[in-house]
ModelCIF file with pLDDT and N, C-alpha, C, O atoms, coordinates in Angstrom:
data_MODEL
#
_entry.id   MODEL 
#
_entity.id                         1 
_entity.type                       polymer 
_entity.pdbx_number_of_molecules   1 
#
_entity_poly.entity_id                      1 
_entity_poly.type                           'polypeptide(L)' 
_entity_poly.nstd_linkage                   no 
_entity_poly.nstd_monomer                   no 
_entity_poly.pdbx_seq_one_letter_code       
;(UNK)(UNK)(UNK)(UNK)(UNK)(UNK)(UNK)(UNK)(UNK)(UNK)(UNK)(UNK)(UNK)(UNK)(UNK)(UNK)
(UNK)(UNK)(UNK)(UNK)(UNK)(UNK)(UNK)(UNK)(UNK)(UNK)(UNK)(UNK)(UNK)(UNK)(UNK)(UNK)
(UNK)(UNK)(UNK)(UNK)(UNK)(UNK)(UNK)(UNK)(UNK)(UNK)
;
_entity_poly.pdbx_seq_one_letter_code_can   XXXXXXXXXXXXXXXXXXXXXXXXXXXXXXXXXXXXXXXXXX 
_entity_poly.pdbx_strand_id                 A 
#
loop_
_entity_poly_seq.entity_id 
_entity_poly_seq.num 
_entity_poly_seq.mon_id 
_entity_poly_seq.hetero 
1 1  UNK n 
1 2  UNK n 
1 3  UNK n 
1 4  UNK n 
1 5  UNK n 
1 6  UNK n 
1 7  UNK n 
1 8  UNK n 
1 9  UNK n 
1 10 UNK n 
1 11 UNK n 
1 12 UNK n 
1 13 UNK n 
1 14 UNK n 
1 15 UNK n 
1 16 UNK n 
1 17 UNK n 
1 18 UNK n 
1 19 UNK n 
1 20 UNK n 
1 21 UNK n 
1 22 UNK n 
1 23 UNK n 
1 24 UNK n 
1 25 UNK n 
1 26 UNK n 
1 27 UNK n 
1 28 UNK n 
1 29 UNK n 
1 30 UNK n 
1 31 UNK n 
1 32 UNK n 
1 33 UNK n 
1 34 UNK n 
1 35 UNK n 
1 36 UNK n 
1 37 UNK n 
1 38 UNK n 
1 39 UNK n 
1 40 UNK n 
1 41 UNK n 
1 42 UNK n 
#
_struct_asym.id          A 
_struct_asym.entity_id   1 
#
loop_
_ma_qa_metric.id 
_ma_qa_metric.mode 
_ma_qa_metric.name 
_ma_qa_metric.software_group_id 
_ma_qa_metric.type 
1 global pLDDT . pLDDT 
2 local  pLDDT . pLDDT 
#
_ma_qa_metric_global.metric_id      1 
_ma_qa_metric_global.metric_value   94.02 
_ma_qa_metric_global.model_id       1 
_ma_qa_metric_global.ordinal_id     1 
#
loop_
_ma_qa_metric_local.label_asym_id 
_ma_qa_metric_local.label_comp_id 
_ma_qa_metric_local.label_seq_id 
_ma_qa_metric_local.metric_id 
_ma_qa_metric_local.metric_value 
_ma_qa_metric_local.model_id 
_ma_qa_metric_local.ordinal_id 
A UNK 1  2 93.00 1 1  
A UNK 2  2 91.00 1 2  
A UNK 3  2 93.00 1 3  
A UNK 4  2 93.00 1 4  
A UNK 5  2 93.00 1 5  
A UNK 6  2 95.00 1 6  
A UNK 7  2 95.00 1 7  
A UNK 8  2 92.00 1 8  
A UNK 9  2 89.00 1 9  
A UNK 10 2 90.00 1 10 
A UNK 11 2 91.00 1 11 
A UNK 12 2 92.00 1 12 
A UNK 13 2 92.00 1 13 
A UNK 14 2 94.00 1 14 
A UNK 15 2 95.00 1 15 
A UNK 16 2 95.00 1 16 
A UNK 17 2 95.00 1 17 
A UNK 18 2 94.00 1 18 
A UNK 19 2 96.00 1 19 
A UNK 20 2 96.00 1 20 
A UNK 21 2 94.00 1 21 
A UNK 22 2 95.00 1 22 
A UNK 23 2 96.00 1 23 
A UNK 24 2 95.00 1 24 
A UNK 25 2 94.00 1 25 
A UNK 26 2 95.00 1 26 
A UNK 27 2 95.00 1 27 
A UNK 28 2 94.00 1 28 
A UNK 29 2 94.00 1 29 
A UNK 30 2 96.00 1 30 
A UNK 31 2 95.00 1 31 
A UNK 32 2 93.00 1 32 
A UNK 33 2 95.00 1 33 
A UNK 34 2 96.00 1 34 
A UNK 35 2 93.00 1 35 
A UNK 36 2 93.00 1 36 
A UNK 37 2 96.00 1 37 
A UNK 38 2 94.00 1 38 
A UNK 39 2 95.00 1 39 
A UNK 40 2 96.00 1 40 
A UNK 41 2 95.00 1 41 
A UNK 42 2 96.00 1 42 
#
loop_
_atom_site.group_PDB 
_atom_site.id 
_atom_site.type_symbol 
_atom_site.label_atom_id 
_atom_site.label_alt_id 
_atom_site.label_comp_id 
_atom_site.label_asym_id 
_atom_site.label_entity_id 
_atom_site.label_seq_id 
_atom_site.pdbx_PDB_ins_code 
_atom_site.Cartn_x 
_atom_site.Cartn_y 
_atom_site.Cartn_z 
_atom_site.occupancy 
_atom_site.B_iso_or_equiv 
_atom_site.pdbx_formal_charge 
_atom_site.auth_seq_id 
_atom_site.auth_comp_id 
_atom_site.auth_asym_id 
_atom_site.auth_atom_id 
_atom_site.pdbx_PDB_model_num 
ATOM 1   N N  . UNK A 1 1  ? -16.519 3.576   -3.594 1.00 93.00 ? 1  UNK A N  1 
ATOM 2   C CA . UNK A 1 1  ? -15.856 2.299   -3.893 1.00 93.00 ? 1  UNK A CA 1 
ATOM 3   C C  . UNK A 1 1  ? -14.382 2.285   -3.509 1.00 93.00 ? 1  UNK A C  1 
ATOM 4   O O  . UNK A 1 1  ? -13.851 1.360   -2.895 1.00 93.00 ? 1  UNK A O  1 
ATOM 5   N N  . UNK A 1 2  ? -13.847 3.250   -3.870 1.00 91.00 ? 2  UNK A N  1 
ATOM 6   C CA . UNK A 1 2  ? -12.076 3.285   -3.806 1.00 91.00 ? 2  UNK A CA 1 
ATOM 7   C C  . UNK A 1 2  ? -11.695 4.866   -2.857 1.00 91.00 ? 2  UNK A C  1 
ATOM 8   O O  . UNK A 1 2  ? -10.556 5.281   -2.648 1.00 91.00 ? 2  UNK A O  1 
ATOM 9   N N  . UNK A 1 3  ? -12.834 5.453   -2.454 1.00 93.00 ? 3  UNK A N  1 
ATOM 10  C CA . UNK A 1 3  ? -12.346 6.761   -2.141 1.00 93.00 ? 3  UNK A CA 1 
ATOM 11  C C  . UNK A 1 3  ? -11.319 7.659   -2.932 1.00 93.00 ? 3  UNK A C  1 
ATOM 12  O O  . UNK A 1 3  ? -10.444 8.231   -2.282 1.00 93.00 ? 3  UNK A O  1 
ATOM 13  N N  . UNK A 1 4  ? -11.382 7.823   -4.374 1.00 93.00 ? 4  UNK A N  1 
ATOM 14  C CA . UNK A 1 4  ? -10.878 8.348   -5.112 1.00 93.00 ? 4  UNK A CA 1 
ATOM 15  C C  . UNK A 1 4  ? -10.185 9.824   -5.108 1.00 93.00 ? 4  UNK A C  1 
ATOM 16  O O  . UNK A 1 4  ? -9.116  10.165  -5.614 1.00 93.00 ? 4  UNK A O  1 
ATOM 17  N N  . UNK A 1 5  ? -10.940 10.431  -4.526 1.00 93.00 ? 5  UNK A N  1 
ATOM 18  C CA . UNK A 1 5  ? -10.595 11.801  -4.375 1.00 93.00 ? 5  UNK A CA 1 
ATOM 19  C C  . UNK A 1 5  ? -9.464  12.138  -3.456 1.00 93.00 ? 5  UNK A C  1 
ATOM 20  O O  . UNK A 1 5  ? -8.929  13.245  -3.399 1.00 93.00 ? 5  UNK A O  1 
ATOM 21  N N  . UNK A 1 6  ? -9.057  10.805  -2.548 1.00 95.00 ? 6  UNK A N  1 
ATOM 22  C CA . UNK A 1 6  ? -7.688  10.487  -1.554 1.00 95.00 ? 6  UNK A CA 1 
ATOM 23  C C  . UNK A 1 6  ? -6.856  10.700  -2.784 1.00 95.00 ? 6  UNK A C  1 
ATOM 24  O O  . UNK A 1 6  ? -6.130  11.681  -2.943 1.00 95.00 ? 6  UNK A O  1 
ATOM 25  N N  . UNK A 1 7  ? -6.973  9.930   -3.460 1.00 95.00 ? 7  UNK A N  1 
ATOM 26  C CA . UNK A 1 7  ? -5.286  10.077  -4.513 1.00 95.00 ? 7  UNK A CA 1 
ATOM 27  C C  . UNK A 1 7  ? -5.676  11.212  -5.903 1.00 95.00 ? 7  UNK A C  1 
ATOM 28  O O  . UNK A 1 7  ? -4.742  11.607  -6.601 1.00 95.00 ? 7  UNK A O  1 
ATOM 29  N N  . UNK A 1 8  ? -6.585  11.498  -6.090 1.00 92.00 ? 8  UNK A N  1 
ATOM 30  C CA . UNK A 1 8  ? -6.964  12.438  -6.682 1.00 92.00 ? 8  UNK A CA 1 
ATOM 31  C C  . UNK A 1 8  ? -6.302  13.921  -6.607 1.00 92.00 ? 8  UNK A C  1 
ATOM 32  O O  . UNK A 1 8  ? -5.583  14.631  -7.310 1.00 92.00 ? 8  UNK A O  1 
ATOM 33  N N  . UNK A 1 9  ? -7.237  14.003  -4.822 1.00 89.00 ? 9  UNK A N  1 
ATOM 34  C CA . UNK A 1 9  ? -7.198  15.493  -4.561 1.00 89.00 ? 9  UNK A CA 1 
ATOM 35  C C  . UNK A 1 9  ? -6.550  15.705  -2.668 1.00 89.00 ? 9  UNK A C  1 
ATOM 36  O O  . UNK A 1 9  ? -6.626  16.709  -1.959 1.00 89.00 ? 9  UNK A O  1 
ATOM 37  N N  . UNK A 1 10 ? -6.044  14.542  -2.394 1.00 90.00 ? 10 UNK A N  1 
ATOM 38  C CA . UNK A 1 10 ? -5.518  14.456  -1.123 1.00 90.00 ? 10 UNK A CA 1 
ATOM 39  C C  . UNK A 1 10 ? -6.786  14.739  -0.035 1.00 90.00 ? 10 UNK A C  1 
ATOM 40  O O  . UNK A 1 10 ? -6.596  15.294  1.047  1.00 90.00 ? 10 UNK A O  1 
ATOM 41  N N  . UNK A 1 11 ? -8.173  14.245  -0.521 1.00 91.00 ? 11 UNK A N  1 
ATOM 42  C CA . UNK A 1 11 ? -9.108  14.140  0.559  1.00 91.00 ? 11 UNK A CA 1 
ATOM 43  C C  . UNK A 1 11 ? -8.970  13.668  1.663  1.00 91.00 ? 11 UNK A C  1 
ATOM 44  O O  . UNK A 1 11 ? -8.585  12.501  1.600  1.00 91.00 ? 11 UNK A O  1 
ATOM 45  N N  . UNK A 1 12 ? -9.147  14.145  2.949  1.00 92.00 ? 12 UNK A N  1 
ATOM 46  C CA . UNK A 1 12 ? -8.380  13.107  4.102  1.00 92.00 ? 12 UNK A CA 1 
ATOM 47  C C  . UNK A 1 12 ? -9.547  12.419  5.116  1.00 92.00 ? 12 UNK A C  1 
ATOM 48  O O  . UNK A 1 12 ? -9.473  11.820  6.189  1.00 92.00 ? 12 UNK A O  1 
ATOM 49  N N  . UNK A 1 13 ? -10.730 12.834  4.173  1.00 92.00 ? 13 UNK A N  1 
ATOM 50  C CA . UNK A 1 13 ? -11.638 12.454  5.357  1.00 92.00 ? 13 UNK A CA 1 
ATOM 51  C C  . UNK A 1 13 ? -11.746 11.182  6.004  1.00 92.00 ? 13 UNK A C  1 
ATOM 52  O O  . UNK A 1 13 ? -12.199 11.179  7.149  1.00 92.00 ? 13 UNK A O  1 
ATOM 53  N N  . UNK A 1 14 ? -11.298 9.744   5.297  1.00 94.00 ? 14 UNK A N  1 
ATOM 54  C CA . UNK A 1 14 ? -11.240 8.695   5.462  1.00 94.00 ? 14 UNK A CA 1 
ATOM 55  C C  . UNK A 1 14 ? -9.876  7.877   5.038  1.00 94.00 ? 14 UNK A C  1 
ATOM 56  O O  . UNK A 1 14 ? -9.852  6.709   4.651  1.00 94.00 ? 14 UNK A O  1 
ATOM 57  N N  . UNK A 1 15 ? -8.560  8.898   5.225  1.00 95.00 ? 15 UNK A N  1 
ATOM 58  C CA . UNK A 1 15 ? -7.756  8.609   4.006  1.00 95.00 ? 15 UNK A CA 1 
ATOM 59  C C  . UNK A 1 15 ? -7.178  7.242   4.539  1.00 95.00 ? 15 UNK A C  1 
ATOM 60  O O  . UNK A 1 15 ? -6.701  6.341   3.849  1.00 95.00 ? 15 UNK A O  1 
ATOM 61  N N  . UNK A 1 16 ? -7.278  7.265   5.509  1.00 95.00 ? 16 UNK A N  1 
ATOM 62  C CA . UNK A 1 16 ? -6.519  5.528   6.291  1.00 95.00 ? 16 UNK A CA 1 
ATOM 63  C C  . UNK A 1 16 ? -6.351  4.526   5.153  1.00 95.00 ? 16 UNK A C  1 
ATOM 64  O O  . UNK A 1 16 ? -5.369  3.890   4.769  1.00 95.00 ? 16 UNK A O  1 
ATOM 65  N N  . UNK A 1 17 ? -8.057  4.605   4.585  1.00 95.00 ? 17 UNK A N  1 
ATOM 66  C CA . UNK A 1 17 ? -8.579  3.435   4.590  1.00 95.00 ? 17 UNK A CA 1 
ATOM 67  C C  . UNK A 1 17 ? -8.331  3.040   2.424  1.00 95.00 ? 17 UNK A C  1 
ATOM 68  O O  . UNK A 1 17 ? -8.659  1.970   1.912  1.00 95.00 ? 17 UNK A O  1 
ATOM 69  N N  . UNK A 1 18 ? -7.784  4.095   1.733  1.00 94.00 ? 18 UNK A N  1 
ATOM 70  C CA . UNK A 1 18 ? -7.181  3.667   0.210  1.00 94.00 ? 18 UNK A CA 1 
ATOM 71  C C  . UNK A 1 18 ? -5.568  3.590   0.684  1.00 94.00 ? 18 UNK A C  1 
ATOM 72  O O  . UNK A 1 18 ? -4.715  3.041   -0.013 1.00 94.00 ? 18 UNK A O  1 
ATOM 73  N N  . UNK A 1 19 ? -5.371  4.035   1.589  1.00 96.00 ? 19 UNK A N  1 
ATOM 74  C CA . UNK A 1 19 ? -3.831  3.990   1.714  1.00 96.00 ? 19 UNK A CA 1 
ATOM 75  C C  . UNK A 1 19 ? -3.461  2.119   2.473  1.00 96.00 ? 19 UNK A C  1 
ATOM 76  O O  . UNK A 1 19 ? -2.562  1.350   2.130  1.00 96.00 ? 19 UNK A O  1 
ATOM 77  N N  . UNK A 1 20 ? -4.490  1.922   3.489  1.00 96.00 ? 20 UNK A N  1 
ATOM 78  C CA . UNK A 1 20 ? -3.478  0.632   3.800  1.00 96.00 ? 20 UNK A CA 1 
ATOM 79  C C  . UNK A 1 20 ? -4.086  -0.680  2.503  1.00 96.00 ? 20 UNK A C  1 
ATOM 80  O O  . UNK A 1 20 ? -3.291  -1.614  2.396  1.00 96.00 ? 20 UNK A O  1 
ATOM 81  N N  . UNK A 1 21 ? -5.056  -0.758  1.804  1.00 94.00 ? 21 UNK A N  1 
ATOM 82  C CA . UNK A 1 21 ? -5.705  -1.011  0.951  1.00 94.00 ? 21 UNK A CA 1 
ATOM 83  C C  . UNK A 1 21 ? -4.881  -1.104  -0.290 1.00 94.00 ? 21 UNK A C  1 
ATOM 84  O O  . UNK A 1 21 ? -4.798  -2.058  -1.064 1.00 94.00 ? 21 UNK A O  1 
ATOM 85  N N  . UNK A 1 22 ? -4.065  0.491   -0.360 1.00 95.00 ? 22 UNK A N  1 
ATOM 86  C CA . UNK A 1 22 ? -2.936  0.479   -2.010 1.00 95.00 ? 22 UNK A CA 1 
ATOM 87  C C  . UNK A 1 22 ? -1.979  -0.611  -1.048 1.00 95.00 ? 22 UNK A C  1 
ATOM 88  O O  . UNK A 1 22 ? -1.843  -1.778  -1.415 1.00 95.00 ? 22 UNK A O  1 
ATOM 89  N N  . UNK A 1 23 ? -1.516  -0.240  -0.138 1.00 96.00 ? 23 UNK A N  1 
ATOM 90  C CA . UNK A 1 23 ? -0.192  -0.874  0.576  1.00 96.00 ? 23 UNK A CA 1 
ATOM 91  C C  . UNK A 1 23 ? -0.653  -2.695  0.888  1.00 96.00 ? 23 UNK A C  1 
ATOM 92  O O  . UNK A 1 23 ? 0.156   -3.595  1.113  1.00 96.00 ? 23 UNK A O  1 
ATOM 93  N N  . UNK A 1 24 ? -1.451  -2.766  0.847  1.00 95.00 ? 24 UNK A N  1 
ATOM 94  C CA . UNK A 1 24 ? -1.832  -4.541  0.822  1.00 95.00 ? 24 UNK A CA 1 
ATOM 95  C C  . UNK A 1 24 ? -1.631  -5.076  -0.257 1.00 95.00 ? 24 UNK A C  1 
ATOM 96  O O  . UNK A 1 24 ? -0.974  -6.108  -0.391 1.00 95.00 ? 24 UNK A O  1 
ATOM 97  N N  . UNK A 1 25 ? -2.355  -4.228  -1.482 1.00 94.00 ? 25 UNK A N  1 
ATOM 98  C CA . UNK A 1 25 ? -2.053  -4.734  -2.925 1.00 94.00 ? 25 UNK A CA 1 
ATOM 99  C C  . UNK A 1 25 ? -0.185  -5.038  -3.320 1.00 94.00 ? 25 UNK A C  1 
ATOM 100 O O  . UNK A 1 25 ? 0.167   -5.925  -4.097 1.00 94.00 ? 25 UNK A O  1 
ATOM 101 N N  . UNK A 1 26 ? 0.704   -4.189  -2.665 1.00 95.00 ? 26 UNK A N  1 
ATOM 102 C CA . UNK A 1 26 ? 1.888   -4.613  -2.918 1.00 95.00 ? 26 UNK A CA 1 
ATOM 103 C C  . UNK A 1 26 ? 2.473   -5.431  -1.900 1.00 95.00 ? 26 UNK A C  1 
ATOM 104 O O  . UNK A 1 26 ? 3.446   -6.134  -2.175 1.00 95.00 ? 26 UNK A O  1 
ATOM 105 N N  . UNK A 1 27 ? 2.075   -5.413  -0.977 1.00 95.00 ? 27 UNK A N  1 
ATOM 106 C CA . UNK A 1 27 ? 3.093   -6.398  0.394  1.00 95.00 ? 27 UNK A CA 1 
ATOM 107 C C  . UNK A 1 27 ? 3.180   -7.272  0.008  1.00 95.00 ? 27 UNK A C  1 
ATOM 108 O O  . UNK A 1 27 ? 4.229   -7.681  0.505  1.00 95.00 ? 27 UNK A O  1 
ATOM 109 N N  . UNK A 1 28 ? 2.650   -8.339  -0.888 1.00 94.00 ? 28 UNK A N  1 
ATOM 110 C CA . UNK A 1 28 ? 2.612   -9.671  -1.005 1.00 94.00 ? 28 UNK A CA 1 
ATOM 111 C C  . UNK A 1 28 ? 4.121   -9.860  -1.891 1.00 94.00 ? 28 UNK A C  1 
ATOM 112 O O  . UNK A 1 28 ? 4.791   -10.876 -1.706 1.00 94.00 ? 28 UNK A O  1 
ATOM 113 N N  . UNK A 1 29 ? 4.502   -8.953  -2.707 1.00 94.00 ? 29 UNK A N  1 
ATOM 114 C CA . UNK A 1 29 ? 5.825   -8.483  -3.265 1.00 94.00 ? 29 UNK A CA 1 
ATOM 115 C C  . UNK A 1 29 ? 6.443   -8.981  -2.975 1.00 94.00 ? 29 UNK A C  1 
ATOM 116 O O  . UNK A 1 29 ? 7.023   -10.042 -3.207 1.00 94.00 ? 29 UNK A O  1 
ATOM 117 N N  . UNK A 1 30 ? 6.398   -7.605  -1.857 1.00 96.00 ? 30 UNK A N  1 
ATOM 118 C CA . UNK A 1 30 ? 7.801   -7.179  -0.863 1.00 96.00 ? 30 UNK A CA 1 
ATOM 119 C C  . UNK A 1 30 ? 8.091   -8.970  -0.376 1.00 96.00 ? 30 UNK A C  1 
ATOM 120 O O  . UNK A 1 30 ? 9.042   -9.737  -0.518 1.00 96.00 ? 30 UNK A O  1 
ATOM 121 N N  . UNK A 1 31 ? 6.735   -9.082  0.238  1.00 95.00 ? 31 UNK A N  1 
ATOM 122 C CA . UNK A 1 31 ? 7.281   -10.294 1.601  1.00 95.00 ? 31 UNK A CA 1 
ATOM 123 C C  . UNK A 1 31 ? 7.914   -11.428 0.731  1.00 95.00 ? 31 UNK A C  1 
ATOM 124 O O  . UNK A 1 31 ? 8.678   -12.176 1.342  1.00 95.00 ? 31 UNK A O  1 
ATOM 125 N N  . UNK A 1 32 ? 7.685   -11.717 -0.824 1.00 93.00 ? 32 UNK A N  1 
ATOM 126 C CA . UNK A 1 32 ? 8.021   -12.948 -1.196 1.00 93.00 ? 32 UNK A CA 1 
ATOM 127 C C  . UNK A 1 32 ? 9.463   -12.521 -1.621 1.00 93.00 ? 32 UNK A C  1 
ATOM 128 O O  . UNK A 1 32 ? 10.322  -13.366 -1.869 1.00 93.00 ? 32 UNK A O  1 
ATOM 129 N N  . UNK A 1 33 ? 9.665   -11.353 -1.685 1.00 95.00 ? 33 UNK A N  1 
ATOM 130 C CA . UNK A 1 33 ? 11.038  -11.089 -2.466 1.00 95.00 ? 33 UNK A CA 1 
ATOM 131 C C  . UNK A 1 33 ? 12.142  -10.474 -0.877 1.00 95.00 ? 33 UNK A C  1 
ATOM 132 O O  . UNK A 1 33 ? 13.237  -9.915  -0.939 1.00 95.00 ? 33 UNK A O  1 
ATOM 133 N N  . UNK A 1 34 ? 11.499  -10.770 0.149  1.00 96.00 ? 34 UNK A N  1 
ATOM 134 C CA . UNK A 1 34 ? 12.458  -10.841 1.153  1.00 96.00 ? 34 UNK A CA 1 
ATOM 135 C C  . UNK A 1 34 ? 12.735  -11.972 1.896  1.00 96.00 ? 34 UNK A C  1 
ATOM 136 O O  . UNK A 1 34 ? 13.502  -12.126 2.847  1.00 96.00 ? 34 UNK A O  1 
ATOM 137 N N  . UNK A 1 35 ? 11.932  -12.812 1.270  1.00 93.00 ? 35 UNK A N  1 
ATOM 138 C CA . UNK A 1 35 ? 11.934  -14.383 1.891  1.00 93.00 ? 35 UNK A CA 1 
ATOM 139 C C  . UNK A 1 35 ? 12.728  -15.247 1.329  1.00 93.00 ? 35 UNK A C  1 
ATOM 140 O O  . UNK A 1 35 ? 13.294  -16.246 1.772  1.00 93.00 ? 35 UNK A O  1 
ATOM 141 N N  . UNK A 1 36 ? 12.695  -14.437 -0.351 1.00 93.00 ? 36 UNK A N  1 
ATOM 142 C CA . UNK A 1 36 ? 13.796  -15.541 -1.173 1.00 93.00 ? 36 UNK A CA 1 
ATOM 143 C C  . UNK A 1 36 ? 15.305  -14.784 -0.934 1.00 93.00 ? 36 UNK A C  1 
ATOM 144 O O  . UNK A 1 36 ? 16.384  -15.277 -1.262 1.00 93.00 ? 36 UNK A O  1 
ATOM 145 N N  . UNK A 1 37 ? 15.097  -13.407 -0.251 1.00 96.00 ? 37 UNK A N  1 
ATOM 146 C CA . UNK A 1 37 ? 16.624  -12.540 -0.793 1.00 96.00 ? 37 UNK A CA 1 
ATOM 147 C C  . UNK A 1 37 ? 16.386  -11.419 0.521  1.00 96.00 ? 37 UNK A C  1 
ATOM 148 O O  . UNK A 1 37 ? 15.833  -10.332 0.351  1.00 96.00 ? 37 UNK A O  1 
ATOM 149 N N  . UNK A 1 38 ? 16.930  -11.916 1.900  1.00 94.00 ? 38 UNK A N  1 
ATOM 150 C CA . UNK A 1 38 ? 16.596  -11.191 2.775  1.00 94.00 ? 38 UNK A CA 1 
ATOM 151 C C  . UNK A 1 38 ? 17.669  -9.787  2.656  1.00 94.00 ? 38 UNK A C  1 
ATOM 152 O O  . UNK A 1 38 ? 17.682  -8.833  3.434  1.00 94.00 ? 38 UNK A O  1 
ATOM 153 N N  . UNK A 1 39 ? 18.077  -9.881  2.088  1.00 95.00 ? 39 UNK A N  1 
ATOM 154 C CA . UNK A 1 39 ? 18.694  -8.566  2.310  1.00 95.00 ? 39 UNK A CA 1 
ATOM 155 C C  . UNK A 1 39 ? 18.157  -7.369  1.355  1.00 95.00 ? 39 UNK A C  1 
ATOM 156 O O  . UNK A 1 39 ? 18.719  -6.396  0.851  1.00 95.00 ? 39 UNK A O  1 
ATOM 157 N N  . UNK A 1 40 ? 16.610  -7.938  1.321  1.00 96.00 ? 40 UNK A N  1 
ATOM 158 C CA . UNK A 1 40 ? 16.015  -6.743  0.196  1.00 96.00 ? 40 UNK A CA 1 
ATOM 159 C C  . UNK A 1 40 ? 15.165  -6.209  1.804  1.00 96.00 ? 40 UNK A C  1 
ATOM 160 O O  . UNK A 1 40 ? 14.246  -5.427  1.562  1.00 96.00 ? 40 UNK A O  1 
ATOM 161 N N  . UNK A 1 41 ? 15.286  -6.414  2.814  1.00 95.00 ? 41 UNK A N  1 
ATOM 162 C CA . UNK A 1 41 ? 14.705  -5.791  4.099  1.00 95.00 ? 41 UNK A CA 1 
ATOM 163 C C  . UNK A 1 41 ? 15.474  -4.235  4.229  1.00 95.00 ? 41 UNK A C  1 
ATOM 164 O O  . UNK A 1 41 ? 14.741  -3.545  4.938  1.00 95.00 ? 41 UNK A O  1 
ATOM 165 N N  . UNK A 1 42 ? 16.494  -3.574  3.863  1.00 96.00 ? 42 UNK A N  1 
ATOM 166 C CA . UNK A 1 42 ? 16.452  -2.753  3.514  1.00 96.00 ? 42 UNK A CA 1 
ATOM 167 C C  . UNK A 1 42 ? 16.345  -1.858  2.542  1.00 96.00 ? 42 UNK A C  1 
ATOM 168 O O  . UNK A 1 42 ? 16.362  -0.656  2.805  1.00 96.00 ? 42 UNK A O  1 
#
């Protein structure tokens, strides 16, 4: 379901795929809080 054992136990057999997956769950953040306050781009 989540490939667990990636953040678990650093399994790498498929690790691409919980890592851009965690990183989608936060972009939506980032992008709204650099749209209202661009100087959060660094």
């Amino acid at each position: 379901t989540i490939n667990w054992d990636f953040w678990l136990h650093d399994e790498l057999t498929f690790w691409y795929i919980p890592a851009i997956m965690m990183l989608y769950l936060f972009a939506p953040f980032y992008m709204e809080l650099i749209r209202r306050h661009p100087s959060y781009r660094w």
